[in-house]
Protein backbone atom coordinates (compact mmCIF):
# COMPACT_ATOMS: atom_id res chain seq x y z
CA UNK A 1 -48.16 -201.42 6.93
CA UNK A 2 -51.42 -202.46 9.16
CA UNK A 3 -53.63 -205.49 7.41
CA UNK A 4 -50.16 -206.87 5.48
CA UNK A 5 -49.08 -209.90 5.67
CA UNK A 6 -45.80 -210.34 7.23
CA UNK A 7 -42.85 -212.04 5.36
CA UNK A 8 -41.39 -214.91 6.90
CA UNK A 9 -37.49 -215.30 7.84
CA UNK A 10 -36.21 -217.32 5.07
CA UNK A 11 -34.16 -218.59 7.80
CA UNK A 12 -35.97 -220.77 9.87
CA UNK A 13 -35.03 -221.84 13.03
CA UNK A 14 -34.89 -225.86 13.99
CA UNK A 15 -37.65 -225.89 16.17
CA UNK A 16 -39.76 -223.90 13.53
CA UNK A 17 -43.39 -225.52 12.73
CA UNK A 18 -43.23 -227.20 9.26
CA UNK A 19 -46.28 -226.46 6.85
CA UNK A 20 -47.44 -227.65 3.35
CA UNK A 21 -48.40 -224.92 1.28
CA UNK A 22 -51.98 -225.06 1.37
CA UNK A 23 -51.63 -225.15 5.49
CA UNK A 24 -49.78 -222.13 5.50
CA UNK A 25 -51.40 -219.97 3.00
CA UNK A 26 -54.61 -220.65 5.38
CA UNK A 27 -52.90 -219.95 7.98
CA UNK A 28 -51.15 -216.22 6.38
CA UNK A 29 -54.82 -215.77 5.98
CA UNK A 30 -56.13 -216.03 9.77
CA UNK A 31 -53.40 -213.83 10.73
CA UNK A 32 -54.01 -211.12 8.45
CA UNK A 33 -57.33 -210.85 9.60
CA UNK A 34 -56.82 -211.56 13.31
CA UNK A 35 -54.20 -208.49 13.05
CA UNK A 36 -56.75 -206.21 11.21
CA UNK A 37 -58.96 -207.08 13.95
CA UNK A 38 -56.60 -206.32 16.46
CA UNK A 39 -55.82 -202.55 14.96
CA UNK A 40 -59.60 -201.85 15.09
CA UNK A 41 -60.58 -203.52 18.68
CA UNK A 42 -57.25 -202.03 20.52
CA UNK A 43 -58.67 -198.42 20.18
CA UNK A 44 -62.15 -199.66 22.08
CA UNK A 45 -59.82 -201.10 24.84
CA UNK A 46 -58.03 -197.66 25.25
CA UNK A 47 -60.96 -196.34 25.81
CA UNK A 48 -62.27 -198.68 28.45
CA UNK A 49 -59.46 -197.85 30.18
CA UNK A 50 -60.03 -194.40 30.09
CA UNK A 51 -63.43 -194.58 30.72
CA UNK A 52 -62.19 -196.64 34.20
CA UNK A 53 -59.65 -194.80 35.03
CA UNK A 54 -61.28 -191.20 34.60
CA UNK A 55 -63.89 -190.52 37.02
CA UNK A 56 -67.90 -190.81 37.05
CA UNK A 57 -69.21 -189.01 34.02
CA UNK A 58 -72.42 -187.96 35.36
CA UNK A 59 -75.29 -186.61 32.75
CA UNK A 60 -76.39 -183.30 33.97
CA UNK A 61 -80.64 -182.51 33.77
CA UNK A 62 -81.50 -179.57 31.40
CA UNK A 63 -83.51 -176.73 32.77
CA UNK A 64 -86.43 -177.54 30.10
CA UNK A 65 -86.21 -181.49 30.70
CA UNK A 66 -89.61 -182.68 32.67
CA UNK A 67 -89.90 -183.84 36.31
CA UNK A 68 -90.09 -187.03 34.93
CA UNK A 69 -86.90 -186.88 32.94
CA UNK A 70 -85.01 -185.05 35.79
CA UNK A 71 -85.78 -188.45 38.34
CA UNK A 72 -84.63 -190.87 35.16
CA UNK A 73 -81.34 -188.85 35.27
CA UNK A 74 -80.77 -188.86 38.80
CA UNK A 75 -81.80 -192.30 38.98
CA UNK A 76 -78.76 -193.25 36.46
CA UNK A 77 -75.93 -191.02 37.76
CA UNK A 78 -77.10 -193.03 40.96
CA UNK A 79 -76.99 -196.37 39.45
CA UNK A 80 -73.12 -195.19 37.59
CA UNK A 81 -72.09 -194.49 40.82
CA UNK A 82 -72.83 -197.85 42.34
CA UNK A 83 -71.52 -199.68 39.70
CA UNK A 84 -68.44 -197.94 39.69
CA UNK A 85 -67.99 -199.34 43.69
CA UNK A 86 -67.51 -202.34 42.30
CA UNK A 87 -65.88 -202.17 38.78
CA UNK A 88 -63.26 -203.88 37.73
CA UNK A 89 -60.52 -203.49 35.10
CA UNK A 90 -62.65 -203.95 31.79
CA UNK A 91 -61.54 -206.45 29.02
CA UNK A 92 -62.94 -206.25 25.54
CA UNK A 93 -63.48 -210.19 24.98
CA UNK A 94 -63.30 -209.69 21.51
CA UNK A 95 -59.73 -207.91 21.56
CA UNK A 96 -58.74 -210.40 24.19
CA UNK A 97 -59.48 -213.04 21.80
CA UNK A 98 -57.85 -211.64 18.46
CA UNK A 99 -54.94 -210.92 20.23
CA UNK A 100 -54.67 -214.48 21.71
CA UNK A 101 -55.12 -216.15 18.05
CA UNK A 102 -52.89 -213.35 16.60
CA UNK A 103 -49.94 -214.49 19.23
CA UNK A 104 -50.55 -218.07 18.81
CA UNK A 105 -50.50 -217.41 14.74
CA UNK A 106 -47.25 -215.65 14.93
CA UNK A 107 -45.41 -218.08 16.47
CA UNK A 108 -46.48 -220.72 14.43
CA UNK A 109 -45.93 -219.23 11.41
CA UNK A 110 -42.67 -217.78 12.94
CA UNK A 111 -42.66 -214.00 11.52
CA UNK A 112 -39.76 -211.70 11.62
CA UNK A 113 -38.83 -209.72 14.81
CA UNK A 114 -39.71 -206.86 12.79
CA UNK A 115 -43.04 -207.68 12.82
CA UNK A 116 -43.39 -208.86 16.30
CA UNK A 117 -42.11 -205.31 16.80
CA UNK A 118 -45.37 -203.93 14.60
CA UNK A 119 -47.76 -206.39 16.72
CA UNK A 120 -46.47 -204.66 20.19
CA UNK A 121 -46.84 -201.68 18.84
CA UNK A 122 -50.16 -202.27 17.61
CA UNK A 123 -51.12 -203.57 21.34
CA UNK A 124 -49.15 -201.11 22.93
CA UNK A 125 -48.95 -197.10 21.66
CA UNK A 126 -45.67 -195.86 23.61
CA UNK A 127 -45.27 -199.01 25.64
CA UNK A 128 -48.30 -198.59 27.63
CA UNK A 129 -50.31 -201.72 28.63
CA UNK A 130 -53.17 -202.77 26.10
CA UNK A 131 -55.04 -204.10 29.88
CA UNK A 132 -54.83 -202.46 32.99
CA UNK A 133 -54.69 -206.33 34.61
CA UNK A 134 -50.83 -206.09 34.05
CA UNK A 135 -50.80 -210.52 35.13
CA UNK A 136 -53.37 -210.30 31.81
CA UNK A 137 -51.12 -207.80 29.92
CA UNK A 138 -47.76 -209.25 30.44
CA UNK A 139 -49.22 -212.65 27.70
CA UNK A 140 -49.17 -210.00 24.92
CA UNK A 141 -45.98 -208.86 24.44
CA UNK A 142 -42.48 -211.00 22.59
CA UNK A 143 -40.13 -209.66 24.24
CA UNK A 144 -38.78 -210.41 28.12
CA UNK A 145 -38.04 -207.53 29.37
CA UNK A 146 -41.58 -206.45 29.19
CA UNK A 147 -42.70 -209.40 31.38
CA UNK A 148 -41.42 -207.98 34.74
CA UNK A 149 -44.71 -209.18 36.80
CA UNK A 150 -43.49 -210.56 40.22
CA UNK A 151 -46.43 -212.87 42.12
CA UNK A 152 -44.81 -212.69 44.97
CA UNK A 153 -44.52 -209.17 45.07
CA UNK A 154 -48.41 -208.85 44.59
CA UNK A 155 -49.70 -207.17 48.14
CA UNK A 156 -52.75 -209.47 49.03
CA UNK A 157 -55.15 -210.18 52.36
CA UNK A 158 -56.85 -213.16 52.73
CA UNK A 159 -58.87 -214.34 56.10
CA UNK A 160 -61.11 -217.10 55.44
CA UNK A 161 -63.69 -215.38 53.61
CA UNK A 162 -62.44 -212.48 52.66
CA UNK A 163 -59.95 -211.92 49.59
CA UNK A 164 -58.41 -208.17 48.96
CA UNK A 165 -56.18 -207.76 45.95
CA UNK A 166 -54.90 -205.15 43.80
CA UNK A 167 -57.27 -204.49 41.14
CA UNK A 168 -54.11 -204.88 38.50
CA UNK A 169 -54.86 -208.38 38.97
CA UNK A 170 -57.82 -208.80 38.23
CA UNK A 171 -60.40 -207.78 35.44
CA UNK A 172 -64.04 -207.51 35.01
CA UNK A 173 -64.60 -211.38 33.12
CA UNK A 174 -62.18 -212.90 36.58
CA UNK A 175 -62.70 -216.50 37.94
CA UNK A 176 -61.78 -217.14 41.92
CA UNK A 177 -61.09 -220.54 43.06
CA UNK A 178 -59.43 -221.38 46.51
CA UNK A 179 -58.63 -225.16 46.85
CA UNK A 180 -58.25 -225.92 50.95
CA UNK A 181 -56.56 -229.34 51.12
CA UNK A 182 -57.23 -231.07 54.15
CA UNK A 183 -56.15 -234.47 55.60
CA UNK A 184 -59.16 -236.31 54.33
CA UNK A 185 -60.42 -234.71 51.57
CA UNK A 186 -59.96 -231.27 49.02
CA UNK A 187 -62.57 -228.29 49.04
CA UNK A 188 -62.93 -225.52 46.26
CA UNK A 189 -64.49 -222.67 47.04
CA UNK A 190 -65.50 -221.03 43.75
CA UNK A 191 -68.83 -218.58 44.87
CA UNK A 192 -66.63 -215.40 44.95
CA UNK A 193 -68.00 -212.04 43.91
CA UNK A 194 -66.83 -208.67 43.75
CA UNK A 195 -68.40 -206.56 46.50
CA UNK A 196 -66.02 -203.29 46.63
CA UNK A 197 -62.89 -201.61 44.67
CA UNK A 198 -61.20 -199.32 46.58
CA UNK A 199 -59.45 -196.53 44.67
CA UNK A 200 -56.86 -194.63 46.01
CA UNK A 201 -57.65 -190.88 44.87
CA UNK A 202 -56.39 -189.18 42.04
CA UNK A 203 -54.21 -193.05 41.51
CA UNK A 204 -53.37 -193.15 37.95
CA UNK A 205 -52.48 -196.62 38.41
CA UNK A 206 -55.30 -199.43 38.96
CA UNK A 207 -52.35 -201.41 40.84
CA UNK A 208 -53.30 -199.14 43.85
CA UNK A 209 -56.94 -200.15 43.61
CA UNK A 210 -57.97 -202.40 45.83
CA UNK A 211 -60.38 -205.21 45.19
CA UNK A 212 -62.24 -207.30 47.74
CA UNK A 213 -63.93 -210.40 46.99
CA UNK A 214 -66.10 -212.57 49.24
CA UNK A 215 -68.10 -215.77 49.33
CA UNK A 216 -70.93 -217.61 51.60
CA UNK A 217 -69.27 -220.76 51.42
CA UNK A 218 -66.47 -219.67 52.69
CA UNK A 219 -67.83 -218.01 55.37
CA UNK A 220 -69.87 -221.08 56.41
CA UNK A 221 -65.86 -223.34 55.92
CA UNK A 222 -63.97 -224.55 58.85
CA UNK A 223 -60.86 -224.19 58.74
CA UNK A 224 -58.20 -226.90 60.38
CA UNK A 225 -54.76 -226.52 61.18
CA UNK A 226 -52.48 -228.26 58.73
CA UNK A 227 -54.73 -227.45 55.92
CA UNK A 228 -53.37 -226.20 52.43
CA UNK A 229 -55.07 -223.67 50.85
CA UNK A 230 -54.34 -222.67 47.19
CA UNK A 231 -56.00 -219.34 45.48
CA UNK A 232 -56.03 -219.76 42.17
CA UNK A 233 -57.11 -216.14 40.26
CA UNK A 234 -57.66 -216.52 36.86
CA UNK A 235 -58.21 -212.76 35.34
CA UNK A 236 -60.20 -213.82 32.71
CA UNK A 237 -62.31 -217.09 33.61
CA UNK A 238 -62.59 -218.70 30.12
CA UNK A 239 -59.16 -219.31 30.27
CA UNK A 240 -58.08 -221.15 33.83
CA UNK A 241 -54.71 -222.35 32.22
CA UNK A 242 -53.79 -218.60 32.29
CA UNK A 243 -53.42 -218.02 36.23
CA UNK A 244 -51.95 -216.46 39.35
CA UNK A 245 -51.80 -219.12 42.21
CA UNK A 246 -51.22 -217.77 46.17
CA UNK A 247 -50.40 -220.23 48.92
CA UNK A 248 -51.53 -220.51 51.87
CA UNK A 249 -51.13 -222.43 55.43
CA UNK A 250 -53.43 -222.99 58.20
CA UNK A 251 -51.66 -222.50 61.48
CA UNK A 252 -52.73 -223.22 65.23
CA UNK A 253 -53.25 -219.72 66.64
CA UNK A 254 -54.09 -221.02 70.62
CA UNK A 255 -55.10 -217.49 72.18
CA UNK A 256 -56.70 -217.09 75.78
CA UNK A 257 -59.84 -219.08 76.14
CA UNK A 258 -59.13 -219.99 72.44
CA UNK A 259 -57.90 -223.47 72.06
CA UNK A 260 -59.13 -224.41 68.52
CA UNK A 261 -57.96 -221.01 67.23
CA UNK A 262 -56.42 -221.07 63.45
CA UNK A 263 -54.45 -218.51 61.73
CA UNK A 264 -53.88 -217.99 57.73
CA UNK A 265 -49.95 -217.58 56.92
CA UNK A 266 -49.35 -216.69 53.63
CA UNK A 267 -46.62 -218.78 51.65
CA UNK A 268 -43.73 -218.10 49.19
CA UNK A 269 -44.55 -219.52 45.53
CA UNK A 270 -42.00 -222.42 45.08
């Protein structure tokens, strides 16, 4: 039942954490909470992503609302629909949170598969993803066969100063750092912001959104043959552990009256 405190195998495994009693009866006690929390808060992420995924709710002016009233709601269906050219794939930090302590619990306190079962459940109502950021997703579930996300499969563009990814891979709280490794010295390039999402219409997938970041320092970066560069995309920026990393190598590209010309070649993840 939700908010109960799972039993624990009486057969433990031998890598199973050891606890005193007093350790463990703290730690039964974090978990039940952190899994009440997550009940509550999983609801309020299902409807972010609805909210995302569904298109611009616009407020429509009554016939007896005042001049004055009709420009404040034109002025905000304006302001929605400039936000929305730029959304990302929302995260509730305080789900995100619970549901990291929740995992990190359960394992420690190593609770039946039943209840792992009950947990993915909780996160994820007929298998759907609890985030649309499926590289975010993909950390909350036990079981393998859920974890099916393939980097190299992920369909990006990167020039120079310009980064376009699928918006699946990304989420509204994302850090961006590109590392460019050069013969003398290392650069990271860290200024990136979000300036359009392009969604495919009528998508019901955010993995066919497109996402395009850019940033003045690297605009202003010269690239050299033989450098190294590293993007390093961490959907949710307070935790840079947690990260998708894209390689990249800077290749002579000698055109017609072009003879310091680079290209970018992207690189298999080894």
């Amino acid at each position: 039942m939700p908010g109960r405190i799972p039993k624990k195998n009486k057969k433990k495994s031998r890598d199973a954490p050891l606890h005193n009693h007093k350790d463990e009866t703290y730690l039964d006690a974090a978990y039940k909470i952190a899994r009440d929390n997550v009940i509550v808060l999983a609801d309020n992420q299902r409807t972010l992503n609805k909210t995302y995924m569904a298109d611009v709710q616009e407020i429509e002016s009554q016939k007896d609302d005042s001049e004055n009233k009709k420009k404040e709601t034109k002025k905000y269906n304006k302001l929605l629909k400039k936000e929305r050219k730029i959304a990302l794939p929302p995260v509730s930090e305080a789900l995100y949170l619970n549901a990291d302590l929740l995992f990190a619990l359960a394992k420690n306190l190593d609770v039946s598969e039943e209840e792992k079962e009950t947990i993915e459940a909780i996160l994820h109502e007929n298998e759907d993803a609890i985030f649309l950021a499926k590289s975010l997703d993909q950390r909350f579930w036990f079981w393998e066969r859920h974890k099916d996300f393939d980097i190299d499969k992920v369909n990006i563009s990167f020039d120079g100063d310009k980064l376009s990814i699928p918006a699946s891979c990304v989420t509204d709280r994302v850090g961006i750092h590109v590392i460019v490794s050069g013969k003398k010295k290392e650069t990271i390039i860290e200024d990136w912001t979000v300036t359009k999402v392009k969604r495919q219409k009528k998508s019901k997938d955010c993995s066919e959104f497109t996402a395009t970041f850019e940033s003045e320092k690297a605009k202003d970066y010269k690239y050299k043959s033989g450098d190294k560069i590293s993007i390093k995309v961490m959907p949710v920026a307070d935790t840079p552990d947690e990260n998708m990393v894209f390689q990249y190598a800077v290749k002579s590209d000698k055109k017609f009256l072009v003879f310091d010309g680079v290209k970018l070649e992207r690189m298999k993840n080894e």
